[in-house]
C-alpha atoms as a PDB file:
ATOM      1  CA  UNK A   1       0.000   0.000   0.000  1.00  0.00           C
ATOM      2  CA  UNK A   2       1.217   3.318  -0.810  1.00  0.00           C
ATOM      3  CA  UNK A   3       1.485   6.981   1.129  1.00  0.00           C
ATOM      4  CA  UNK A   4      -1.509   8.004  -0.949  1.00  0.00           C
ATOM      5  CA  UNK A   5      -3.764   5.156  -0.213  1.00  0.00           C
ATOM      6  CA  UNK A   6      -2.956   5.121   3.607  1.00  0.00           C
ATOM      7  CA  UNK A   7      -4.023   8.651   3.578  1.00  0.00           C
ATOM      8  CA  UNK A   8      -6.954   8.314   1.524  1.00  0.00           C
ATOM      9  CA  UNK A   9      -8.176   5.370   3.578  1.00  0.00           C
ATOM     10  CA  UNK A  10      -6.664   6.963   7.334  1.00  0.00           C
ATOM     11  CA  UNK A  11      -6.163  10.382   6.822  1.00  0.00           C
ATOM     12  CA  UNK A  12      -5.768  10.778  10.528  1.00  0.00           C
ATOM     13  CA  UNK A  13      -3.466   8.415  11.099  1.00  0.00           C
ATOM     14  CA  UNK A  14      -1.136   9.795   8.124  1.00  0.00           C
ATOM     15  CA  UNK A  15      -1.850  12.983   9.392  1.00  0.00           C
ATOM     16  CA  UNK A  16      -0.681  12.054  12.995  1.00  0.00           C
ATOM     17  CA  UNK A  17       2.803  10.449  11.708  1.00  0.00           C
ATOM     18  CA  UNK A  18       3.338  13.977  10.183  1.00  0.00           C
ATOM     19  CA  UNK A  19       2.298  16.123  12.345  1.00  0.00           C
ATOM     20  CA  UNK A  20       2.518  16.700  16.553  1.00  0.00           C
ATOM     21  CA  UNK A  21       6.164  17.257  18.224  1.00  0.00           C
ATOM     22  CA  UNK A  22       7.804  13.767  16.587  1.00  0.00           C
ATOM     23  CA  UNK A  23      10.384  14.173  14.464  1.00  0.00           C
ATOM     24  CA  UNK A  24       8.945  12.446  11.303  1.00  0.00           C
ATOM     25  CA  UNK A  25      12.239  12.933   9.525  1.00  0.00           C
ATOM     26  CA  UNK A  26      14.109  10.737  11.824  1.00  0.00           C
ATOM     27  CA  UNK A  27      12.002   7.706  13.329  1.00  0.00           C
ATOM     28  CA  UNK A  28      13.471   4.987  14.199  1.00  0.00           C
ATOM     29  CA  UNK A  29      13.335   1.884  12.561  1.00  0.00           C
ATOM     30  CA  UNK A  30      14.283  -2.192  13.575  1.00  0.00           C
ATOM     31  CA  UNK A  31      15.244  -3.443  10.161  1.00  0.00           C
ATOM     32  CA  UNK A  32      17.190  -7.005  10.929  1.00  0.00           C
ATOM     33  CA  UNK A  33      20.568  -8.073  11.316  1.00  0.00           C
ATOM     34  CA  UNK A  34      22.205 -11.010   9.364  1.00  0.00           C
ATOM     35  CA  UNK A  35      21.478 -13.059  13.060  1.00  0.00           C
ATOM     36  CA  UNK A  36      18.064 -11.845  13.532  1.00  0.00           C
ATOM     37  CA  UNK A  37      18.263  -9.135  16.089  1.00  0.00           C
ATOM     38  CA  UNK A  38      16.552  -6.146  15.554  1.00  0.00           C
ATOM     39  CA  UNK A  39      18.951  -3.039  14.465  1.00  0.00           C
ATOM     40  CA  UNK A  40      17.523   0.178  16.083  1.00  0.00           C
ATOM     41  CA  UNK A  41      18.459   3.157  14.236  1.00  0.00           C
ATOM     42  CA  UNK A  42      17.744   6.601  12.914  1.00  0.00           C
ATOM     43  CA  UNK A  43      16.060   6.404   9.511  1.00  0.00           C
ATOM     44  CA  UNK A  44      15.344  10.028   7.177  1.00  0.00           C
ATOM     45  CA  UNK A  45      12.162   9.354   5.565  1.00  0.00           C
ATOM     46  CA  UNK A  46      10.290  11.515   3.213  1.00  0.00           C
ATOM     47  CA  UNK A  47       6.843  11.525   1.835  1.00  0.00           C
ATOM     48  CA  UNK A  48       6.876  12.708  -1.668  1.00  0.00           C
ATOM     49  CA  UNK A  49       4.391  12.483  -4.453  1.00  0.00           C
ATOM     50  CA  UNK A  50       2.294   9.778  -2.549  1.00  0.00           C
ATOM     51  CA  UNK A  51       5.374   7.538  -1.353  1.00  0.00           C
ATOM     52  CA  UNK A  52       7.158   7.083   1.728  1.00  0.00           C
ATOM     53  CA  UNK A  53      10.810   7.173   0.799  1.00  0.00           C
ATOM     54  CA  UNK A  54      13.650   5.961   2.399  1.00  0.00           C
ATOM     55  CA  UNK A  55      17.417   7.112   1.813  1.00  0.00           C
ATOM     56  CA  UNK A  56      20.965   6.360   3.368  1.00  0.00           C
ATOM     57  CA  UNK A  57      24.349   6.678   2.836  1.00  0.00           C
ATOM     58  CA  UNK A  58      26.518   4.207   0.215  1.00  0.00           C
ATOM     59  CA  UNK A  59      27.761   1.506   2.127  1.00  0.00           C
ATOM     60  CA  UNK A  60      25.550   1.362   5.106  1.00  0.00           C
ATOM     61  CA  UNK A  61      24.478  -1.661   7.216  1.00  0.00           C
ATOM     62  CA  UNK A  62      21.213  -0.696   7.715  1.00  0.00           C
ATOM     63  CA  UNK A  63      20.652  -0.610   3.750  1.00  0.00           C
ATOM     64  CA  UNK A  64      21.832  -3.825   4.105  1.00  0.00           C
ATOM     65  CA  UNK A  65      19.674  -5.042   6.276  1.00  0.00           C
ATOM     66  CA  UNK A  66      16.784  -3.878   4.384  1.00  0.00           C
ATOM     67  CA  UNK A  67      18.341  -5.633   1.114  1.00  0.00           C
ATOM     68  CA  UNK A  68      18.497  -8.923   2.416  1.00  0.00           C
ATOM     69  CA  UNK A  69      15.078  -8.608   4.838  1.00  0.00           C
ATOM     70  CA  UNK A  70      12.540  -5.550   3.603  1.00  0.00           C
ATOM     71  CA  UNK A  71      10.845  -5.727   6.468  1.00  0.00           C
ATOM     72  CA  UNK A  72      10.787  -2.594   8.594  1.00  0.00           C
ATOM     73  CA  UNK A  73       8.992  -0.659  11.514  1.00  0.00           C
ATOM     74  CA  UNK A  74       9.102   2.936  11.700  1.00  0.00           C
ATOM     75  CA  UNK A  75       8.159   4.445  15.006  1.00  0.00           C
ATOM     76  CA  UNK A  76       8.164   8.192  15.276  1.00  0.00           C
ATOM     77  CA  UNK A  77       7.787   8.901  18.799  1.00  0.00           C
ATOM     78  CA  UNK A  78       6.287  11.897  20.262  1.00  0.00           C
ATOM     79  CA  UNK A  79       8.726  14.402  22.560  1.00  0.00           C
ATOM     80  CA  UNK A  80       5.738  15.006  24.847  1.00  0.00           C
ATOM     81  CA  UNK A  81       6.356  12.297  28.249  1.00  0.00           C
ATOM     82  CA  UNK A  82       2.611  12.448  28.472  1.00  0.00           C
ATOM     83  CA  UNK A  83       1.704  11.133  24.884  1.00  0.00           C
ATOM     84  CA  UNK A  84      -0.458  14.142  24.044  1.00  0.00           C
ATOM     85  CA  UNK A  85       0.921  14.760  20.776  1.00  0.00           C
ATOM     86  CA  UNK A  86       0.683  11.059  20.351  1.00  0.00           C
ATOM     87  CA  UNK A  87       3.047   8.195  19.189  1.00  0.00           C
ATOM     88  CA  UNK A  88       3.142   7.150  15.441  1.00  0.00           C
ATOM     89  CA  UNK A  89       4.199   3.166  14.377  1.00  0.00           C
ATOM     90  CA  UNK A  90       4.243   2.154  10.929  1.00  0.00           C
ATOM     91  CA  UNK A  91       5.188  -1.393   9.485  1.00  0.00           C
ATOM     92  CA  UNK A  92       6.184  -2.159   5.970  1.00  0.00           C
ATOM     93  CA  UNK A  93       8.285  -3.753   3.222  1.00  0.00           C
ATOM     94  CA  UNK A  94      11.380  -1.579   2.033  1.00  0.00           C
ATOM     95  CA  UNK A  95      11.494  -1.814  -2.095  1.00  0.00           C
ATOM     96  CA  UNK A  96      14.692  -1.108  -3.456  1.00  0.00           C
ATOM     97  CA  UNK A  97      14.945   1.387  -6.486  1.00  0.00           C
ATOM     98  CA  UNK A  98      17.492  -0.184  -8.918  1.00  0.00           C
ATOM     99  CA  UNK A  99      20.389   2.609  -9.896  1.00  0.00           C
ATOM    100  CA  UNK A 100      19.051   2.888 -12.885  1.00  0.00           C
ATOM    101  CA  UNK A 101      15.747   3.643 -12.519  1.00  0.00           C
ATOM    102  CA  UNK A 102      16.309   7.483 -13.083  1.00  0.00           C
ATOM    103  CA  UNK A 103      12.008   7.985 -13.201  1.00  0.00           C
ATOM    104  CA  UNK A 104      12.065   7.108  -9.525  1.00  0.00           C
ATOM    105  CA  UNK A 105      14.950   8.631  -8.449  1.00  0.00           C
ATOM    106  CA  UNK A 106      13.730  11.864 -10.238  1.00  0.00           C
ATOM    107  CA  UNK A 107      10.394  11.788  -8.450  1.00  0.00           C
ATOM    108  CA  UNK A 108      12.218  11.428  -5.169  1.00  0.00           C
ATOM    109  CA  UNK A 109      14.723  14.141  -5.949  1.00  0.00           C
ATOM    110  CA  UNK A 110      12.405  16.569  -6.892  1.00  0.00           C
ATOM    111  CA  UNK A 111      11.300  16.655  -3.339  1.00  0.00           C
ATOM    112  CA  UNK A 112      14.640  16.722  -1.506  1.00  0.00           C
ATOM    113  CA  UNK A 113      15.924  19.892  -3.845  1.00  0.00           C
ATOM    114  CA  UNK A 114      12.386  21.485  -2.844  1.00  0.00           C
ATOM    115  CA  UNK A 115      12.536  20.712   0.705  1.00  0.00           C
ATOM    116  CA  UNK A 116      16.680  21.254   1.027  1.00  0.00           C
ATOM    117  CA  UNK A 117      17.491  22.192  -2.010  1.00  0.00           C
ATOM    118  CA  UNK A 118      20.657  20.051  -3.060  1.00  0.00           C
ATOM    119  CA  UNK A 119      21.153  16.326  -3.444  1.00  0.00           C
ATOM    120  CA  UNK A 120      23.728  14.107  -2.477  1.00  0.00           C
ATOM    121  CA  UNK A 121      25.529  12.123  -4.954  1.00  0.00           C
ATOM    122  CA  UNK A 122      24.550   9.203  -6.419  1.00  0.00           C
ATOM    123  CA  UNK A 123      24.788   6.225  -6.165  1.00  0.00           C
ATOM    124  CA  UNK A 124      23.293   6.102  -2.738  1.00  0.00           C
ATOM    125  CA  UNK A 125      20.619   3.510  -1.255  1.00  0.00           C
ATOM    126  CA  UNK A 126      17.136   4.369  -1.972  1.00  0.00           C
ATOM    127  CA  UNK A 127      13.761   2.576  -1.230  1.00  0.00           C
ATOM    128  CA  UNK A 128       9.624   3.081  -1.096  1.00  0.00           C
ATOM    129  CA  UNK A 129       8.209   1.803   1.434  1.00  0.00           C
ATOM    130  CA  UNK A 130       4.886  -0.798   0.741  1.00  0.00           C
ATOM    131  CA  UNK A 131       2.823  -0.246   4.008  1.00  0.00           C
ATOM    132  CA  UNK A 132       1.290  -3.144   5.698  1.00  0.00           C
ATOM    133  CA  UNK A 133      -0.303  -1.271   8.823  1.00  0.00           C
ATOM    134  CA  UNK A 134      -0.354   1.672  11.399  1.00  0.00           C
ATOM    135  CA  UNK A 135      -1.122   2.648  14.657  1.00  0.00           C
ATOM    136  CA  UNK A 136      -1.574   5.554  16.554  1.00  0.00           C
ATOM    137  CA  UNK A 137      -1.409   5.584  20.629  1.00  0.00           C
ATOM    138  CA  UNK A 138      -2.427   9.548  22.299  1.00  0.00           C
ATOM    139  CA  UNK A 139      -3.700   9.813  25.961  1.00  0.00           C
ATOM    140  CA  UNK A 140      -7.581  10.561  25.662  1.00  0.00           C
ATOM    141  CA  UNK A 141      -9.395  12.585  28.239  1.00  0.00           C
ATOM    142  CA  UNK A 142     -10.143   8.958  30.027  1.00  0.00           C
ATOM    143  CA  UNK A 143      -7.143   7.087  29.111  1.00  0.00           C
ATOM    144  CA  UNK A 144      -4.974   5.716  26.015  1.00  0.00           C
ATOM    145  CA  UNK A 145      -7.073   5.871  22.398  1.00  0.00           C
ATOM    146  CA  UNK A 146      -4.799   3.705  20.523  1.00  0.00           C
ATOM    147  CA  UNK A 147      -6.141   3.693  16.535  1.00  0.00           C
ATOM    148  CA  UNK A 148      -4.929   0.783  14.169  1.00  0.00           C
ATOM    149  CA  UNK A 149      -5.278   0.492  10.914  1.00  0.00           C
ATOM    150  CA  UNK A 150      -4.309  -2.362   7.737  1.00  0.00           C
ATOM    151  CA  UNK A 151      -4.701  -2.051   3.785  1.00  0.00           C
ATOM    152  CA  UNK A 152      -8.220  -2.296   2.851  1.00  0.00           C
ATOM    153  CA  UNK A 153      -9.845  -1.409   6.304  1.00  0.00           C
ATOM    154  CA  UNK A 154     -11.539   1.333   8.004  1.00  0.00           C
ATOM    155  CA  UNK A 155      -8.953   3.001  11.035  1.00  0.00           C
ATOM    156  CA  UNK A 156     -10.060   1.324  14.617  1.00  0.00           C
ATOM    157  CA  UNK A 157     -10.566   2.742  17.673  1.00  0.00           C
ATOM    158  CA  UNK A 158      -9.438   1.343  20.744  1.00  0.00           C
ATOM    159  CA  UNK A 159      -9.699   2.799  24.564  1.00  0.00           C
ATOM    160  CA  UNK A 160      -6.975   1.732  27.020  1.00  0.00           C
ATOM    161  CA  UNK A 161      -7.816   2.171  30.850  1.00  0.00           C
END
């Protein structure tokens, strides 16, 4: 599933990953090591032109990771100790865009030379991520409202305490 479609079908949700007092540029993200364990690190993600994009630098493990296991949970956790803001989790495939597919590349350039306006030089690791599901936990006047949603479904609502 795409950005575009998880916003079209939870446009809260997307909405809550984005906004608030996270840093959505820099969530963090378990892709796997070669043994299995979990490898907890600081992603930069971009949505651009209805994709969540992923870059890193040449040469990095956790591109490697993601090239031998795609999948990935992105957790962009609110600043606020009381969970106002709320707390954003995403889960997902990575999908590698080959070197040479300058279409893709292009679309996600386009958005870094808008937003920072330079690139770094290629080659460098790129990917879209496919999601599979979301969830957004924010303390509620009574308690935790924790809202989850998959491909295909409406968002659900769930109080906690």
């Amino acid at each position: 599933m795409t950005w575009a479609q998880f916003e079209a079908e939870a446009p809260e949700l997307a909405a809550g990953y984005r906004n608030g007092s996270r840093t959505p540029a820099s969530p963090f993200s378990p892709p796997l090591r070669r043994r299995g364990a979990p490898r907890l690190t600081m992603l930069h993600t971009m949505v651009e032109d209805g994709d969540l994009w992923l870059s890193m630098m040449a040469g990095s493990r956790k591109a490697a990771d993601l090239l031998r296991d795609p999948r990935l949970a992105l957790h962009a956790a609110s600043t606020d100790p009381w969970a106002q803001k709320g707390d954003a989790k995403l889960s997902g495939r990575a999908v590698v865009v080959a070197d040479d597919d300058e279409g893709e590349f292009e679309r996600f350039a386009a958005g870094v030379r808008r937003r920072k306006g330079w690139l770094p030089p290629r080659p460098f690791p790129l990917f879209r991520v496919e999601l599979t599901d979301a969830s957004f936990l924010r303390a509620g006047p009574k308690g935790l409202v924790v809202e989850v949603w998959r491909p295909g479904e409406s968002p659900r609502r769930h109080k906690v305490g």
